[in-house]
N, C-alpha and C. Protein backbone atom coordinates (compact mmCIF):
# COMPACT_ATOMS: atom_id res chain seq x y z
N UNK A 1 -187.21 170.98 13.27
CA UNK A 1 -186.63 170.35 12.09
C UNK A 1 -186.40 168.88 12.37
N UNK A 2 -186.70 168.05 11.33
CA UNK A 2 -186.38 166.67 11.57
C UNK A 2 -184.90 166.36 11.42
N UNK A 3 -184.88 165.15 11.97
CA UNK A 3 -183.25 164.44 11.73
C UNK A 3 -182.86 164.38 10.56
N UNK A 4 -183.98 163.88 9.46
CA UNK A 4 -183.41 163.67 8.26
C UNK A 4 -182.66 165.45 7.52
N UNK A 5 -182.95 166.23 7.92
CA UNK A 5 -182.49 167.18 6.98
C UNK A 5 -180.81 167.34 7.70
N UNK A 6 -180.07 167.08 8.64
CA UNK A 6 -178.71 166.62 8.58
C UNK A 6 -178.13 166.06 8.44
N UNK A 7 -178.45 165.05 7.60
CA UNK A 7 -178.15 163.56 7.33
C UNK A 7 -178.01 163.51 5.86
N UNK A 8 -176.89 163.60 5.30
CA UNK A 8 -177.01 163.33 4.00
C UNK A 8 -177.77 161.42 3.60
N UNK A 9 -178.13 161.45 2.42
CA UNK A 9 -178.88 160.83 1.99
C UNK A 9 -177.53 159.36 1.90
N UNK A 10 -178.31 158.58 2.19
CA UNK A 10 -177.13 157.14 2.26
C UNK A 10 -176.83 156.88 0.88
N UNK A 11 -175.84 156.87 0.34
CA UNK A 11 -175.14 156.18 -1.24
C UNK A 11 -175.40 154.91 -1.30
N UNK A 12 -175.73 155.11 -2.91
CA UNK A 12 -176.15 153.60 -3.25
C UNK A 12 -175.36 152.32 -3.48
N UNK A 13 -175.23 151.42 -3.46
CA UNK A 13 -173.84 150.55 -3.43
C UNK A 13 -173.93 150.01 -4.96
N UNK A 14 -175.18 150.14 -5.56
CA UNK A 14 -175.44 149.57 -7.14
C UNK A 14 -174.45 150.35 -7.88
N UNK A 15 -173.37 149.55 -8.50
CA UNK A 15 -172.88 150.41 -9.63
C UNK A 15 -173.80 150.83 -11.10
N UNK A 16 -173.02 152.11 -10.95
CA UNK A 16 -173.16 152.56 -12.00
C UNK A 16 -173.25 152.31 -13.31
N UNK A 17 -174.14 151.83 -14.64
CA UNK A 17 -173.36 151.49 -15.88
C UNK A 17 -174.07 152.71 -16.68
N UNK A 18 -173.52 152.53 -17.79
CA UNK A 18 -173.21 153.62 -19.00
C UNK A 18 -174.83 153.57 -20.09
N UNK A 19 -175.31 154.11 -19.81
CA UNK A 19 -176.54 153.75 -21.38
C UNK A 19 -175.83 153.35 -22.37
N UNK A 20 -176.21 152.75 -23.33
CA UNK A 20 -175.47 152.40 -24.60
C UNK A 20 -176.06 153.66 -25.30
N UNK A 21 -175.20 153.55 -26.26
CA UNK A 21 -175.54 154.97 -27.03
C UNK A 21 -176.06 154.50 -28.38
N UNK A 22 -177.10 153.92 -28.87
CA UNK A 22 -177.58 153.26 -30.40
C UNK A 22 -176.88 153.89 -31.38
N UNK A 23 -176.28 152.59 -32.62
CA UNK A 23 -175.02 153.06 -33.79
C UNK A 23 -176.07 154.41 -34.76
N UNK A 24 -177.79 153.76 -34.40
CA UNK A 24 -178.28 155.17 -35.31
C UNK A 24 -178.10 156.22 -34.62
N UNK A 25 -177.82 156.64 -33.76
CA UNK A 25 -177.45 158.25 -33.24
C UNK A 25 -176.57 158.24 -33.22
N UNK A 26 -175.33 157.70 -33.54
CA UNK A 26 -173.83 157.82 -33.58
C UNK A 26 -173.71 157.69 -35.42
N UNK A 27 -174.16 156.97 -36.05
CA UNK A 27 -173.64 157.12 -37.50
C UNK A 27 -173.54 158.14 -38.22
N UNK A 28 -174.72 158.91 -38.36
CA UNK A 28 -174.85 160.69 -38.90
C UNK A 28 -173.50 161.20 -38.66
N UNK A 29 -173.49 161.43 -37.52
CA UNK A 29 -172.62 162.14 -36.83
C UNK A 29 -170.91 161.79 -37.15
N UNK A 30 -170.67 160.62 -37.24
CA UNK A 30 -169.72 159.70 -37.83
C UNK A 30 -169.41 159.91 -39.05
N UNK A 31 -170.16 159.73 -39.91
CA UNK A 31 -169.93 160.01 -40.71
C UNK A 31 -169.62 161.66 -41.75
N UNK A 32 -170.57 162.62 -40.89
CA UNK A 32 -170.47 164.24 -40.96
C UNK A 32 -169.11 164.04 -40.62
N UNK A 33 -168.31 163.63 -39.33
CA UNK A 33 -167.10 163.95 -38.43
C UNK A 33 -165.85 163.90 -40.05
N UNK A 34 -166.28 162.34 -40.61
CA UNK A 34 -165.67 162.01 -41.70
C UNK A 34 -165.13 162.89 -43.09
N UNK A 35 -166.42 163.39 -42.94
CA UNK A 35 -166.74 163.80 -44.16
C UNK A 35 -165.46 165.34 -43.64
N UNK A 36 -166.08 166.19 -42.63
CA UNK A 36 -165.34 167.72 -42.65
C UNK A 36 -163.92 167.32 -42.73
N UNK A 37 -163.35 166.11 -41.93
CA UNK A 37 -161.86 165.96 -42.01
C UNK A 37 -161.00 165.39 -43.67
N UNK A 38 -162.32 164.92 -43.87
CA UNK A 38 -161.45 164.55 -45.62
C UNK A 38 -161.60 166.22 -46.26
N UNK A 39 -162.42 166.99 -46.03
CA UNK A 39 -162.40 168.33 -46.47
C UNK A 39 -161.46 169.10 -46.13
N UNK A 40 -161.45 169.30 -44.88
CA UNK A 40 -160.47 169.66 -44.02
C UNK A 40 -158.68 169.28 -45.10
N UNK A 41 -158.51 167.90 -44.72
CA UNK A 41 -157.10 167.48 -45.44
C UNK A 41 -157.33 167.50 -46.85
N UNK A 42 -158.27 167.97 -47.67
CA UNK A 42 -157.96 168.48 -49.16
C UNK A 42 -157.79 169.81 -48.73
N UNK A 43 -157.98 170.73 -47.99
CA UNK A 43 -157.77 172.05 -48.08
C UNK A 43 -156.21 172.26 -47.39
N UNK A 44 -156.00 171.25 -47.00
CA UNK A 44 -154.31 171.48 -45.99
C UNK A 44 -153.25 170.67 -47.18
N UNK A 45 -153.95 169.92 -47.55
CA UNK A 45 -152.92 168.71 -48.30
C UNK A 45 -153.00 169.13 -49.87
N UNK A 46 -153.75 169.38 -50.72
CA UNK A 46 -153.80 169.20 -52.22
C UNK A 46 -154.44 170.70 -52.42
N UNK A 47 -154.91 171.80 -51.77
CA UNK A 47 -155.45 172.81 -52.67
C UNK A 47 -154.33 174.05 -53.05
N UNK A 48 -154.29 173.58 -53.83
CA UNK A 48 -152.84 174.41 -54.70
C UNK A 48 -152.49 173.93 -56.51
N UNK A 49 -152.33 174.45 -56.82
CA UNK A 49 -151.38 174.00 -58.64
C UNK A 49 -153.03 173.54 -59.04
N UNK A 50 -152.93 172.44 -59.85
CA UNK A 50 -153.74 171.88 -60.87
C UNK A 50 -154.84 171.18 -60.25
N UNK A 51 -154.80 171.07 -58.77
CA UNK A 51 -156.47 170.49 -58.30
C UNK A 51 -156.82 171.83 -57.24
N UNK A 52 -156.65 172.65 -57.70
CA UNK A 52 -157.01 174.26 -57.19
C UNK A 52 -158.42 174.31 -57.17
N UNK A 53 -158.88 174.18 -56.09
CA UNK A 53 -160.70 174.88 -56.47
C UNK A 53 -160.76 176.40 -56.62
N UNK A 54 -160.38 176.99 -56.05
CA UNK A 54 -160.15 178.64 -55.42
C UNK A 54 -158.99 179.07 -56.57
N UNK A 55 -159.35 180.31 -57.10
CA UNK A 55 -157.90 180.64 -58.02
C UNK A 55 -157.26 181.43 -56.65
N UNK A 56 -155.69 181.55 -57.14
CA UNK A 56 -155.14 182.24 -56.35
C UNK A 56 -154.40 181.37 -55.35
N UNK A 57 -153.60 181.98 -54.19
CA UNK A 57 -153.06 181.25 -53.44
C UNK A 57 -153.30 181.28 -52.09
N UNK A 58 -154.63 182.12 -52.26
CA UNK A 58 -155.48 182.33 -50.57
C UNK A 58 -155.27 181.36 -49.62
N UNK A 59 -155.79 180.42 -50.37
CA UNK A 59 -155.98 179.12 -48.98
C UNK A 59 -155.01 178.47 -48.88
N UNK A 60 -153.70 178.78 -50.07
CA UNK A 60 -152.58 178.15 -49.48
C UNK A 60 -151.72 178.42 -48.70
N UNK A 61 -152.16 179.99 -48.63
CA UNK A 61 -151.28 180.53 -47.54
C UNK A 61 -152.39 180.70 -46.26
N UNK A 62 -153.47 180.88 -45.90
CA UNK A 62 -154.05 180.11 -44.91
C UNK A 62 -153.77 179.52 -43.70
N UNK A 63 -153.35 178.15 -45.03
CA UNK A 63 -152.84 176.59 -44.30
C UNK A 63 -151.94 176.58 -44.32
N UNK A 64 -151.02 177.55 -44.77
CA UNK A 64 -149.36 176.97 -44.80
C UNK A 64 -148.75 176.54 -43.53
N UNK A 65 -148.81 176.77 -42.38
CA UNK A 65 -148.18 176.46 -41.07
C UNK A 65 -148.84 175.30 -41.07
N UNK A 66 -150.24 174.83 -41.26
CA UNK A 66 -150.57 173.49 -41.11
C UNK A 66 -149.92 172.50 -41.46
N UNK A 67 -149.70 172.88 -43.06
CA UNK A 67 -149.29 171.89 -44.20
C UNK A 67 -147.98 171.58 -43.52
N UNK A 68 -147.15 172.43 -42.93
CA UNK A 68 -145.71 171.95 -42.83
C UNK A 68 -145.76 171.00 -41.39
N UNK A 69 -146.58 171.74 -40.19
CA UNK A 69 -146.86 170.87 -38.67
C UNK A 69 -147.29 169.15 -39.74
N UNK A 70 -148.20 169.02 -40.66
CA UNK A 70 -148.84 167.37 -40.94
C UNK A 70 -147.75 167.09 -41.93
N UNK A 71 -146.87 167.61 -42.24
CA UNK A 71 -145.80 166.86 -43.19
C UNK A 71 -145.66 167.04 -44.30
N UNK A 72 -146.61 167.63 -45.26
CA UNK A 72 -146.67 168.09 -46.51
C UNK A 72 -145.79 168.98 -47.19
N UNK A 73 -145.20 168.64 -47.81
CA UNK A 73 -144.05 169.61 -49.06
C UNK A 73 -144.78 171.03 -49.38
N UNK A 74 -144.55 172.06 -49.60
CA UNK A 74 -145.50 172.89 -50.58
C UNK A 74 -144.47 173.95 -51.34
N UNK A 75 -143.29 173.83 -50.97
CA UNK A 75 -142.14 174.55 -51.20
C UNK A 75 -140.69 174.20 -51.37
């Protein structure tokens, strides 16, 4: 067996940098992220009474522990 196979391999002294990540593969995504959380906070914040999508009070009871942890009145 040669020397080199007990020898770990010498570290490089070049730092490291980061790829940039291009805004077109980050915007989609940005904006999807956007989009589920404004969905998201109409279903925790406003779906109830007169901007009801859903009849009934399914999804308000659901979210109810949410609604009260983000601050929202519902009662």
């Amino acid at each position: 067996m040669s020397e080199a196979a007990f020898h770990p391999a010498q570290p490089s002294h070049a730092p490291a940098t980061p790829a940039p990540i291009p805004l077109r593969e980050i915007l989609p995504w940005a904006v999807f992220g956007g989009l589920m959380l404004l969905l998201a906070l109409y279903f925790v914040g406003a779906e109830q009474g007169a901007t009801s999508i859903f009849p009934g009070m399914y999804v308000h009871e659901f979210v109810h522990d949410g609604r009260h942890l983000l601050g929202f009145p519902c009662h």
